[in-house]
N, C-alpha and C. Protein backbone atom coordinates (compact mmCIF):
# COMPACT_ATOMS: atom_id res chain seq x y z
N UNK A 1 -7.43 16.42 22.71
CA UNK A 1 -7.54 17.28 21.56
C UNK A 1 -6.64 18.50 21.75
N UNK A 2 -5.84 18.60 20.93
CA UNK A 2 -5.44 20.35 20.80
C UNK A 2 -5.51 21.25 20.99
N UNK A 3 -4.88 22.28 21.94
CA UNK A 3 -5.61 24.01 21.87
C UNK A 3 -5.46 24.63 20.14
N UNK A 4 -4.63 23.72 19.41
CA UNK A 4 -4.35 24.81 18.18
C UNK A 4 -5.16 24.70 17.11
N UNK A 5 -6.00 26.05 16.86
CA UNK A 5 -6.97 25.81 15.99
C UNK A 5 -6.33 25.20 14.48
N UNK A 6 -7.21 25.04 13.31
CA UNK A 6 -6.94 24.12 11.78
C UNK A 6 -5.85 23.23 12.14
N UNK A 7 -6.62 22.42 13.14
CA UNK A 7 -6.14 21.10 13.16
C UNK A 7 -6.63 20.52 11.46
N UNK A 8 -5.62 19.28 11.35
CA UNK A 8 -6.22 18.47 10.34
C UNK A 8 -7.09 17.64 10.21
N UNK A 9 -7.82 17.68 11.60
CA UNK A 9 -9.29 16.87 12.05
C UNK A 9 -10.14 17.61 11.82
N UNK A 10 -10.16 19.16 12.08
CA UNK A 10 -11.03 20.68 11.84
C UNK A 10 -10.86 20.99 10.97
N UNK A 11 -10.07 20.85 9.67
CA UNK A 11 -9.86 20.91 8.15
C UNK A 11 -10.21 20.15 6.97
N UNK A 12 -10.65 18.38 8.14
CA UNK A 12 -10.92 17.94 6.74
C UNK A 12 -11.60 16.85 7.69
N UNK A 13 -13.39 17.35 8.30
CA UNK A 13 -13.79 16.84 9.20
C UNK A 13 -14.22 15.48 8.36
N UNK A 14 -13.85 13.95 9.08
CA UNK A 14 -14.76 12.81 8.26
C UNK A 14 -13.28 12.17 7.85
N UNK A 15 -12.39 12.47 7.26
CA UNK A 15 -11.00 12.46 6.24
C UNK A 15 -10.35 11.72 6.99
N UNK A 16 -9.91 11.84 8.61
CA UNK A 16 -8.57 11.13 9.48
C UNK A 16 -8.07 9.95 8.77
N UNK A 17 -9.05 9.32 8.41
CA UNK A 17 -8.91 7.92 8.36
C UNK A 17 -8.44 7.43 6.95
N UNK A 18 -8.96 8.52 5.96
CA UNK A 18 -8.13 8.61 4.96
C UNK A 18 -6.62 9.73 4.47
N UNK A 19 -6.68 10.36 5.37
CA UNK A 19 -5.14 11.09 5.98
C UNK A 19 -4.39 10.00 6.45
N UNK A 20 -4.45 9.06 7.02
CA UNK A 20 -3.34 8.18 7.63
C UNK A 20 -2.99 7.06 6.61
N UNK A 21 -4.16 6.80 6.15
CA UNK A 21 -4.06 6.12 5.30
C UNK A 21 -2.65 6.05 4.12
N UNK A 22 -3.47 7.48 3.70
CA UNK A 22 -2.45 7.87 2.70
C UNK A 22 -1.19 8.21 3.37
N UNK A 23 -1.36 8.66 4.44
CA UNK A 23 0.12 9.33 4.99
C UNK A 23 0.66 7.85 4.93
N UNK A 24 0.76 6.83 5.49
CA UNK A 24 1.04 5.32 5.67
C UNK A 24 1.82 5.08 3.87
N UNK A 25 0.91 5.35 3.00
CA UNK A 25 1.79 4.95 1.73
C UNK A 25 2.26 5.71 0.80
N UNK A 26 2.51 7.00 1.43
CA UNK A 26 2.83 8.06 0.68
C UNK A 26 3.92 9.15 1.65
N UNK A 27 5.22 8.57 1.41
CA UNK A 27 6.22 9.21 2.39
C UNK A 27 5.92 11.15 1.81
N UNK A 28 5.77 11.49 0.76
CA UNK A 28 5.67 12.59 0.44
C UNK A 28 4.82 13.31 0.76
N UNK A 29 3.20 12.96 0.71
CA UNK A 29 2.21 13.22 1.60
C UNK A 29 2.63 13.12 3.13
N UNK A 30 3.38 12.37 3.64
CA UNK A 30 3.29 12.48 4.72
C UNK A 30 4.19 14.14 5.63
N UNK A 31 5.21 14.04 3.90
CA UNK A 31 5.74 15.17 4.52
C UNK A 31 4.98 16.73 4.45
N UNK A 32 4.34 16.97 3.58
CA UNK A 32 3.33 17.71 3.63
C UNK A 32 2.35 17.90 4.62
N UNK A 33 1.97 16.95 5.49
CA UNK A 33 1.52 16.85 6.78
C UNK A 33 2.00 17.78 7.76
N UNK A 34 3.37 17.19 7.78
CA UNK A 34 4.40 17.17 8.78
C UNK A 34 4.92 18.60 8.53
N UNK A 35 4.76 19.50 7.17
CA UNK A 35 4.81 20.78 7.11
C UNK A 35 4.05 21.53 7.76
N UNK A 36 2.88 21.28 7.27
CA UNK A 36 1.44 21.86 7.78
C UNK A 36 1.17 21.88 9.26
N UNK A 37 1.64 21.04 9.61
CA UNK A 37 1.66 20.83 11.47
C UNK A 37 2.51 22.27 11.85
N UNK A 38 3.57 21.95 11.58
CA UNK A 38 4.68 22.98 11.87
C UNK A 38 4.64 24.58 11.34
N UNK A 39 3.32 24.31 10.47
CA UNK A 39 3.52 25.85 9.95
C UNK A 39 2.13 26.56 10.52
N UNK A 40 1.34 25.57 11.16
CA UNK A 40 0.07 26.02 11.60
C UNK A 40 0.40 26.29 12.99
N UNK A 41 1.16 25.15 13.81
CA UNK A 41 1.69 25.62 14.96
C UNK A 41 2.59 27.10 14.94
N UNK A 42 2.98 27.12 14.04
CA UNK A 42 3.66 28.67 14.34
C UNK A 42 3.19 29.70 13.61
N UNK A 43 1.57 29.74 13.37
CA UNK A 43 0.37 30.55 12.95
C UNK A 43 -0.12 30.39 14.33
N UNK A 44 -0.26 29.61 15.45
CA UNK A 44 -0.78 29.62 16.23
C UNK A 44 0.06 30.37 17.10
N UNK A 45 1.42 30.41 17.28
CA UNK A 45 2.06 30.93 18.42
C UNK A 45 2.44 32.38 17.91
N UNK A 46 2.22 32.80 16.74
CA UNK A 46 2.19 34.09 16.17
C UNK A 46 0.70 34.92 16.70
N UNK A 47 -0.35 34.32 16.59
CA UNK A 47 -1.70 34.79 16.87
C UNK A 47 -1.83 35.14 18.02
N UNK A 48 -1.09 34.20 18.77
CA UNK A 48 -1.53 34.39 20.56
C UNK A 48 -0.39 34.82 20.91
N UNK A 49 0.48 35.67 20.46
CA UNK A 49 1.57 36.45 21.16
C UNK A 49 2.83 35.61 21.91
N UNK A 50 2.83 34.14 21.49
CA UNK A 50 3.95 33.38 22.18
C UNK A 50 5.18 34.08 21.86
N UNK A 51 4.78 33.76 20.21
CA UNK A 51 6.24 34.28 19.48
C UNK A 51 5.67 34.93 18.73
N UNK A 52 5.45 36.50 19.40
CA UNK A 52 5.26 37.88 17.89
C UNK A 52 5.98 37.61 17.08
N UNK A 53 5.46 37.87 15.61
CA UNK A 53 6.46 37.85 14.31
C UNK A 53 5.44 39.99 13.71
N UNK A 54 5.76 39.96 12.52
CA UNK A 54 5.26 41.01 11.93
C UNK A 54 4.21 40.55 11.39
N UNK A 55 3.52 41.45 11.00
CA UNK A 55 2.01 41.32 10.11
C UNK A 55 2.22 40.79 8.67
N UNK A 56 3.57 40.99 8.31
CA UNK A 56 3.88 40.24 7.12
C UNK A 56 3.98 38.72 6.91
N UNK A 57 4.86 38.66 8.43
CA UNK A 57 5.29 37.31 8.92
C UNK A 57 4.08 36.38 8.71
N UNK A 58 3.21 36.93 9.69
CA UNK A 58 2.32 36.26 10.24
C UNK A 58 0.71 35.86 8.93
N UNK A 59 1.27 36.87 8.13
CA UNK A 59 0.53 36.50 6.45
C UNK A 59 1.00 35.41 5.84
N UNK A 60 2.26 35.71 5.40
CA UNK A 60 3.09 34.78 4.70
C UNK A 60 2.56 33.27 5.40
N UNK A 61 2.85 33.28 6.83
CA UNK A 61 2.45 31.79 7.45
C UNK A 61 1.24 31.47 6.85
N UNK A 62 0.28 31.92 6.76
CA UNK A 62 -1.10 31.79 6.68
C UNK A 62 -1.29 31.47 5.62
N UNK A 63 -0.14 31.94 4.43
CA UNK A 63 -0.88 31.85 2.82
C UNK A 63 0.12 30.39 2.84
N UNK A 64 1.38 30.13 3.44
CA UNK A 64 1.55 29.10 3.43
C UNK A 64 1.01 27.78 3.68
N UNK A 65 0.26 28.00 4.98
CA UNK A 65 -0.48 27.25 5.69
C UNK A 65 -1.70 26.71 4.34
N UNK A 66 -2.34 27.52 4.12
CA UNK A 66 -3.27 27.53 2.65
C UNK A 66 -2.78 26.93 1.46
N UNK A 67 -1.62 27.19 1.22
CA UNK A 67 -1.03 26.23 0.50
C UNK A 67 -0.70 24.42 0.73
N UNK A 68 -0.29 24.72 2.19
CA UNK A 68 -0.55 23.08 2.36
C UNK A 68 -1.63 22.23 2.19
N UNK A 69 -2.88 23.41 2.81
CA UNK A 69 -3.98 22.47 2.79
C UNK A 69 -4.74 22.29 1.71
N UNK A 70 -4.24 23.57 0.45
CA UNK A 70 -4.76 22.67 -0.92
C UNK A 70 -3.73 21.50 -1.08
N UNK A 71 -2.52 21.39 -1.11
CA UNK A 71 -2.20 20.41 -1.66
C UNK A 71 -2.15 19.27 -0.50
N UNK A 72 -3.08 19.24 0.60
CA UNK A 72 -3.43 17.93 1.03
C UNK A 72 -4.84 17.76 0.25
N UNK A 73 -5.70 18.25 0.02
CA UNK A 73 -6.77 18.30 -0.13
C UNK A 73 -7.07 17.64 -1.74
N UNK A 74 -6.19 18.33 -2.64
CA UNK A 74 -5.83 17.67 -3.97
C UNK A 74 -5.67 16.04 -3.72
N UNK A 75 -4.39 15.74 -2.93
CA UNK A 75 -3.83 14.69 -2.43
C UNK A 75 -4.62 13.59 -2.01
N UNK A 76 -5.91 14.25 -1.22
CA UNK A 76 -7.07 13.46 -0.43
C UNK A 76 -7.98 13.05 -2.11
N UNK A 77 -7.93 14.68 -2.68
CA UNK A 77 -9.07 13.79 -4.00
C UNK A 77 -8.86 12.96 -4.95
N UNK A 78 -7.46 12.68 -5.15
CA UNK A 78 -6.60 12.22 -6.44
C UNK A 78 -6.35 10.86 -5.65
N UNK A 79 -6.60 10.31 -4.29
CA UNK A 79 -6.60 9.16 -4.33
C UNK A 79 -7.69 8.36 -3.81
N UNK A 80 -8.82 9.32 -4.03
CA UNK A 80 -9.97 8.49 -3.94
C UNK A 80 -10.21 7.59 -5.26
């Protein structure tokens, strides 16, 4: 398991199985994933002082980050 917290297992506890799913037939979803990874990882290395950014920086990531995970979350309900 991960040290980096809002994993997408800790975001959408129960879901994995329909995350891959969809990631599997949905190259676009998948890239949205593959955002969210990368933008949470560097919410994570902002938080813990790897790589200081500014307090702006480190917002912006966050509202981004929030943005991904509504539109996985949409993504998860629209293909149930």
């Amino acid at each position: 398991m991960s040290n980096t917290p809002h994993t997408l297992g800790e975001e959408f506890p129960g879901q994995l199985e329909a995350i891959h799913e969809l990631k599997a037939k949905d190259a676009g979803f998948a890239k949205i994933l593959a955002e969210y990874d990368a933008v949470n990882d560097r919410v994570h290395r902002a938080e813990t002082n790897i790589e200081p950014v500014s307090e702006d920086v480190e917002n912006t990531l966050r509202k981004e980050r929030l943005a991904l995970k509504d539109a996985i979350a949409s993504a998860l309900a629209a293909a149930r």
